[in-house]
Protein backbone atom coordinates (compact mmCIF):
# COMPACT_ATOMS: atom_id res chain seq x y z
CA UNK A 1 106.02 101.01 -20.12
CA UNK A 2 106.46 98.10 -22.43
CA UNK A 3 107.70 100.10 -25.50
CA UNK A 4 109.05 103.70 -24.71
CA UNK A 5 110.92 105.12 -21.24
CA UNK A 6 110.82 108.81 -20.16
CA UNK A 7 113.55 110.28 -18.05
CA UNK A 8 114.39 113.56 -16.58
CA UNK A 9 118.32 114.08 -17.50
CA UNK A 10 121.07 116.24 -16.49
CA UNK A 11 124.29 115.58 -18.96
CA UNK A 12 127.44 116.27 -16.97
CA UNK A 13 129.00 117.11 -20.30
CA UNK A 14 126.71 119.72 -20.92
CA UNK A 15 125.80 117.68 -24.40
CA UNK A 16 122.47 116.03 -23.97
CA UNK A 17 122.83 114.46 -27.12
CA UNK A 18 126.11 112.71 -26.84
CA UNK A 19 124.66 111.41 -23.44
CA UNK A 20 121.39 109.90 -24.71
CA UNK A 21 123.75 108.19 -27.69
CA UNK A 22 126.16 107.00 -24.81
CA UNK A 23 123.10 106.18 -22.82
CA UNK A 24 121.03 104.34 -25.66
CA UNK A 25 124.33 102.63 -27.20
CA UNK A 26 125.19 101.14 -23.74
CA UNK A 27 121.46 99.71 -22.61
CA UNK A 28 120.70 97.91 -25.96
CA UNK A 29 123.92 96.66 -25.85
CA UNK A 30 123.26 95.02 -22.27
CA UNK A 31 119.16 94.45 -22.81
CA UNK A 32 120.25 92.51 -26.36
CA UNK A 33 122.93 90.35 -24.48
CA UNK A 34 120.50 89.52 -21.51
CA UNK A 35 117.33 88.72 -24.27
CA UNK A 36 120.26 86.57 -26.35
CA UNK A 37 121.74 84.56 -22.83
CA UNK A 38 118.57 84.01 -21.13
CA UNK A 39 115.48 82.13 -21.36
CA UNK A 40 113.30 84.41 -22.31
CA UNK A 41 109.63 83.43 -23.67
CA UNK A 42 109.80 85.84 -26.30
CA UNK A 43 113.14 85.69 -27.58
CA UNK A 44 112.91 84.98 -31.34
CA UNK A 45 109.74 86.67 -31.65
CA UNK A 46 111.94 90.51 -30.19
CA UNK A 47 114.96 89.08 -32.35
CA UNK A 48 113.43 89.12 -35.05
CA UNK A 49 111.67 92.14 -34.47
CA UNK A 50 114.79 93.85 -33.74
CA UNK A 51 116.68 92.20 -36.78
CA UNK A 52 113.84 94.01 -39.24
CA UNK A 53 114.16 97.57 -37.48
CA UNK A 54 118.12 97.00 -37.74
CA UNK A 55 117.63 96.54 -41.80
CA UNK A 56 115.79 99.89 -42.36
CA UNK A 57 119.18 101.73 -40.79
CA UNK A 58 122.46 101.17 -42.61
CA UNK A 59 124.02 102.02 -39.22
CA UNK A 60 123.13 99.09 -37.86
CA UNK A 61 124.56 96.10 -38.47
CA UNK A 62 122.25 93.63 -36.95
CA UNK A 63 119.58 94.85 -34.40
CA UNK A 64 118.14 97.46 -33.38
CA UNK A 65 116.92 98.39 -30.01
CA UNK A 66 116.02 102.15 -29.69
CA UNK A 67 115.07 103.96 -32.47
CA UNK A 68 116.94 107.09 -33.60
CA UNK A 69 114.66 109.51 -32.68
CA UNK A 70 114.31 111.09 -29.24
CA UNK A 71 111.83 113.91 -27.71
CA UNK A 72 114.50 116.12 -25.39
CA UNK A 73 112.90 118.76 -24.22
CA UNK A 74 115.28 121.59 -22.14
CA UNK A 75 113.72 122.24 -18.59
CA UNK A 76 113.22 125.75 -18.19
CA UNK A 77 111.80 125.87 -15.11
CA UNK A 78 110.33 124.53 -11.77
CA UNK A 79 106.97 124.36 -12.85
CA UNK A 80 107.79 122.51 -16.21
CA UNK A 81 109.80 120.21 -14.33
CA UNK A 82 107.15 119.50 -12.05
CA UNK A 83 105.00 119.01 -15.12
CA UNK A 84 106.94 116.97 -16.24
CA UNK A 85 107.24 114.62 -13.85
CA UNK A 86 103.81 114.30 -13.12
CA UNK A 87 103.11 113.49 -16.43
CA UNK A 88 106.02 110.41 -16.65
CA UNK A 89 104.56 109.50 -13.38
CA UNK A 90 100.86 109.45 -14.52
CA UNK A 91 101.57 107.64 -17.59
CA UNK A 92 101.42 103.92 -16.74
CA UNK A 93 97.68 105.07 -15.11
CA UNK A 94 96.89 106.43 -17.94
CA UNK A 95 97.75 103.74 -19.76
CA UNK A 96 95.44 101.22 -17.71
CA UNK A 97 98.57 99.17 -16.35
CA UNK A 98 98.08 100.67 -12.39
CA UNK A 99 95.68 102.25 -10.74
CA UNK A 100 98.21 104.26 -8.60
CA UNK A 101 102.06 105.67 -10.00
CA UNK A 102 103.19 104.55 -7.29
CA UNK A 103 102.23 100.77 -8.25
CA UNK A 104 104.06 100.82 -10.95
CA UNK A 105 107.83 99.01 -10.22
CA UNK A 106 109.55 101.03 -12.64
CA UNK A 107 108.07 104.59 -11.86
CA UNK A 108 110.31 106.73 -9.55
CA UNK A 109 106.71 107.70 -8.10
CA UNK A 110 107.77 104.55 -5.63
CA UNK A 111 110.79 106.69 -4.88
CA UNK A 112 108.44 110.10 -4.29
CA UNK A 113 106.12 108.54 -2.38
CA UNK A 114 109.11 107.03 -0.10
CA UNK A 115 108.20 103.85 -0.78
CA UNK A 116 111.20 100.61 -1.55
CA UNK A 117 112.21 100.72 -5.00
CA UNK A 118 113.74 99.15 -7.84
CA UNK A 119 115.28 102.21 -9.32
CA UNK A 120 117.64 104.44 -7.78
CA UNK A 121 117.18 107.97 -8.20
CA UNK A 122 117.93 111.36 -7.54
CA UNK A 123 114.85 112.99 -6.13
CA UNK A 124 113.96 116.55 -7.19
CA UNK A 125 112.72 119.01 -4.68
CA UNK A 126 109.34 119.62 -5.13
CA UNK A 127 107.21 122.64 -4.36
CA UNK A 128 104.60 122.12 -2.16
CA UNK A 129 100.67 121.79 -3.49
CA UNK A 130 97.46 121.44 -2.39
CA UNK A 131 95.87 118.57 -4.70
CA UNK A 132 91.75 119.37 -4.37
């Protein structure tokens, strides 16, 4: 998606929190470097967007990539999971960008459907389902 991600997490430190700050501290980091180095068509235009975000947060001291909010939700069990994923999967279609999850490059649905992909991922087992 062009302005939010979803992920299904596990934190090896047991502290989701500290690993989505690692997580978002380390990516806009690397995404701000790569927009700054390269030639991208949009640069000022996301600079500048960035540089306005960064000025509503004192703890930022120039830009701002993520915002400071985050929707964790705990997985509780197989079914939610599976909910879950479905519904990260289903989102670019319901969005309009693909007709198919799988179609979409950065949707692990390439990875579930055991197709090449741009992402590596750790696949869940699945239960079974009839889809009518």
């Amino acid at each position: 998606m062009s302005n939010h991600i979803h992920l299904l997490v596990q934190s090896e430190t047991g502290n989701l929190s500290d690993t989505l700050r690692d997580f978002k501290s380390y990516t806009s980091k690397v995404i701000l470097e790569q927009i700054q180095l390269n030639t991208e068509s949009r640069r000022e235009w996301m600079l500048k967007r960035f540089e306005i975000s960064a000025a509503k947060h004192k703890r930022n001291s120039h830009y701002q990539f993520w915002t400071h909010e985050n929707h964790a939700e705990h997985i509780y069990s197989q079914k939610f999971i599976e909910q879950k994923l479905e519904y990260i999967h289903q989102n670019p279609v319901r969005a309009g960008i693909v007709r198919q999850p799988e179609a979409y490059i950065y949707s692990s649905a390439t990875n579930y459907a055991n197709l090449q992909s741009v992402l590596n991922v750790e696949l869940l087992t699945l239960n079974w389902k009839t889809i009518e």
